[in-house]
Protein backbone atom coordinates (compact mmCIF):
# COMPACT_ATOMS: atom_id res chain seq x y z
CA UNK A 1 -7.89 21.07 -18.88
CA UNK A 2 -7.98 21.35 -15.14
CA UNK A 3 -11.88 20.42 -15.05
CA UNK A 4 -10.83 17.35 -17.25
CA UNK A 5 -8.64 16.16 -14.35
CA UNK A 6 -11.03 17.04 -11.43
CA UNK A 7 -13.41 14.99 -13.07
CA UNK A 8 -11.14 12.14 -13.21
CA UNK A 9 -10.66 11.61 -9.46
CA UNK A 10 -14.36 11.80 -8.65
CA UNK A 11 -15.37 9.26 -6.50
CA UNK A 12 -17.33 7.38 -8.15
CA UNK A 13 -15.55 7.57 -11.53
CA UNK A 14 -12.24 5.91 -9.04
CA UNK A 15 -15.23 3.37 -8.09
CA UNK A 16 -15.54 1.74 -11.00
CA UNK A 17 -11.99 2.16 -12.40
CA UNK A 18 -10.34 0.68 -9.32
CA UNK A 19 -13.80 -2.01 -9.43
CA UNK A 20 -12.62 -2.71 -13.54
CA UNK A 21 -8.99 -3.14 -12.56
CA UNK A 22 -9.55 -5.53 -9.84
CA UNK A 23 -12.28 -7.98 -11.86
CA UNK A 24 -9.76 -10.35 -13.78
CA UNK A 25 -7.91 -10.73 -10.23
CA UNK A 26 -11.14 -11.79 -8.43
CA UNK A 27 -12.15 -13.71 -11.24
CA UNK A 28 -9.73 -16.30 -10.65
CA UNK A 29 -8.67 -16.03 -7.04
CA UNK A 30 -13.18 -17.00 -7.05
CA UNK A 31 -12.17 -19.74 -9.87
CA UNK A 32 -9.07 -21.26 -7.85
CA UNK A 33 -11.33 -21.21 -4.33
CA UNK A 34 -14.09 -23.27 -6.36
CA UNK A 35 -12.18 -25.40 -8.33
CA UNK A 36 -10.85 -27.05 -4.69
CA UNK A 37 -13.95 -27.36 -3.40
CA UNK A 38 -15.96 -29.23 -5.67
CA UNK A 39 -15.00 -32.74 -7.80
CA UNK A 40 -14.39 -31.39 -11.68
CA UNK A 41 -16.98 -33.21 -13.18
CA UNK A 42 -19.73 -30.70 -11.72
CA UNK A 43 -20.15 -28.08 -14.10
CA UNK A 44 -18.96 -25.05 -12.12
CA UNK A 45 -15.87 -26.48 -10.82
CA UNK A 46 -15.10 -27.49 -14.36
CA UNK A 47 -16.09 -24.11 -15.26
CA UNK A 48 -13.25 -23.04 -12.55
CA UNK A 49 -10.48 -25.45 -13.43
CA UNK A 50 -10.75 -24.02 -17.12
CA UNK A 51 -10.06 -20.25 -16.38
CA UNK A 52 -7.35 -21.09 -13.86
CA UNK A 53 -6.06 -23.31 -16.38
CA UNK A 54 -6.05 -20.14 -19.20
CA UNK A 55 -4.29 -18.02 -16.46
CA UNK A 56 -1.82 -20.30 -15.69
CA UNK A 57 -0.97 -21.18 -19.45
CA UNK A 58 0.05 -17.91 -20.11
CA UNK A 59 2.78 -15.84 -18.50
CA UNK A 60 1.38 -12.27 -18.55
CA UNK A 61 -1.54 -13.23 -16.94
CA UNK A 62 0.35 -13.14 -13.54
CA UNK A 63 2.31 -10.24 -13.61
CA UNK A 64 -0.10 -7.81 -15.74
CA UNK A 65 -3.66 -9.20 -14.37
CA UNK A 66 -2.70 -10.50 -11.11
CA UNK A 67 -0.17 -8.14 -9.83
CA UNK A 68 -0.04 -4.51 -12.17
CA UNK A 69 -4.29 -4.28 -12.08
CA UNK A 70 -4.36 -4.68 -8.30
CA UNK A 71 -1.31 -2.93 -7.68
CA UNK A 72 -2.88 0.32 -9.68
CA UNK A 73 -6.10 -0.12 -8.57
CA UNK A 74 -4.74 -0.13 -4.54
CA UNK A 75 -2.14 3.28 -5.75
CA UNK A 76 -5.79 4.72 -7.52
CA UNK A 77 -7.84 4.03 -4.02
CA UNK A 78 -4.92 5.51 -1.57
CA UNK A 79 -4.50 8.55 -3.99
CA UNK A 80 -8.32 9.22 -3.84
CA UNK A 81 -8.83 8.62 0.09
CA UNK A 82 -5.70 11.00 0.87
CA UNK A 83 -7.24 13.28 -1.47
CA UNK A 84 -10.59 13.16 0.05
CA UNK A 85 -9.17 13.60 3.29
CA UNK A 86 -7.40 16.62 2.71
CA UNK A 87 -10.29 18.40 1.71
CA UNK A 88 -12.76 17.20 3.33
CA UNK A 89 -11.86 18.54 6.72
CA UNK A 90 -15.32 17.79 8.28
CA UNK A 91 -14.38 14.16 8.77
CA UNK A 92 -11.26 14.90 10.54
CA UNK A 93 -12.65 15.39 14.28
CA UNK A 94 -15.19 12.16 13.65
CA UNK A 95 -12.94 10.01 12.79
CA UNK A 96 -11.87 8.57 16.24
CA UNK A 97 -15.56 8.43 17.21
CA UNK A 98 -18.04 5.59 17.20
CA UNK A 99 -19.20 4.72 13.83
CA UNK A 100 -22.70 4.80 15.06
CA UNK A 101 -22.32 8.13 16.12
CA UNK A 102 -21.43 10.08 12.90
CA UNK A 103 -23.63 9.87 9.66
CA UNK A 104 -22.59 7.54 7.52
CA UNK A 105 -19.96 7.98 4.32
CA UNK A 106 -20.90 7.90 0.64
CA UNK A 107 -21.41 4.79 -1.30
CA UNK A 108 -18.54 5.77 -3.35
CA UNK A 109 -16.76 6.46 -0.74
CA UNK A 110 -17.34 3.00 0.80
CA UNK A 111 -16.45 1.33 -2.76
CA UNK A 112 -13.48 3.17 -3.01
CA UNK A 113 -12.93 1.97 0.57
CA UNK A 114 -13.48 -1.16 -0.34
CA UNK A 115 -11.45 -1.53 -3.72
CA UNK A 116 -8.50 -0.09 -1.83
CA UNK A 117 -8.55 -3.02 0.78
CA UNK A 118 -9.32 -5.91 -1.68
CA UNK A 119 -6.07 -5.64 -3.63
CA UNK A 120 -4.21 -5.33 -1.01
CA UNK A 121 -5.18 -8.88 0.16
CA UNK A 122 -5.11 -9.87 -3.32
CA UNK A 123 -1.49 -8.92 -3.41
CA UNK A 124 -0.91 -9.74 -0.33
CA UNK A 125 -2.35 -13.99 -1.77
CA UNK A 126 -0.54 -13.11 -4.94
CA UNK A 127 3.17 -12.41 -3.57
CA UNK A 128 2.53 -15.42 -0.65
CA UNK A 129 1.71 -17.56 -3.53
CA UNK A 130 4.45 -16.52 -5.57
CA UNK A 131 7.63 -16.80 -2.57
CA UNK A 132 6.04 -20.34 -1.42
CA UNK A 133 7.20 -21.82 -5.33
């Protein structure tokens, strides 16, 4: 059972999770950023207006795929990098130094870096949004 769960918070296999979790957010904060900059009658921003306008006409959509995905997949990033960095005690001494200097960090770390920042600006858009109506 134990090898079951070490082989859940892999790197790469957080990667893609956090990566799955945070695709329905991007997909319409992308759709809402086109839709404004385009007139509707060009395909794409019509293309736009229509999956805002399916997230906005139902309810869930904001607190399940706007706010829980992102939410888990920023909890699943911070839970991996803390794990990572407590046992992985080579990185500890390099990580004040000039990135230039030390060789550079796994893609999956990267991703994971990288899917633990996104929702956290997504949220961050999300909650904004939310107290400004």
């Amino acid at each position: 059972m134990r090898y079951k769960v070490e082989m859940l918070f892999q790197k790469p296999t957080v990667a893609t999770l956090q990566t799955l979790l945070l695709l329905p957010a991007i997909l319409f904060l992308t759709s809402v950023l086109v839709g404004t900059g385009d007139p509707p009658q060009y395909g794409l921003a019509h293309a736009a207006h229509r999956i805002v306008a399916w997230y906005s006409r139902r309810i869930w959509t904001l607190g399940l795929l706007l706010l829980l995905l992102p939410f888990s997949a920023l909890v699943a990033g911070c839970a991996a990098l803390l794990r990572d960095w407590q046992a992985n005690t080579e990185i500890r001494p390099v990580a004040g130094q000039a990135p230039l200097t030390t060789k550079p960090a796994p893609l999956a770390t990267l991703i994971v870096g990288w899917a633990t920042v996104t929702p956290a600006g997504i949220l961050g858009v999300v909650v904004l949004h939310m107290l400004a109506n």
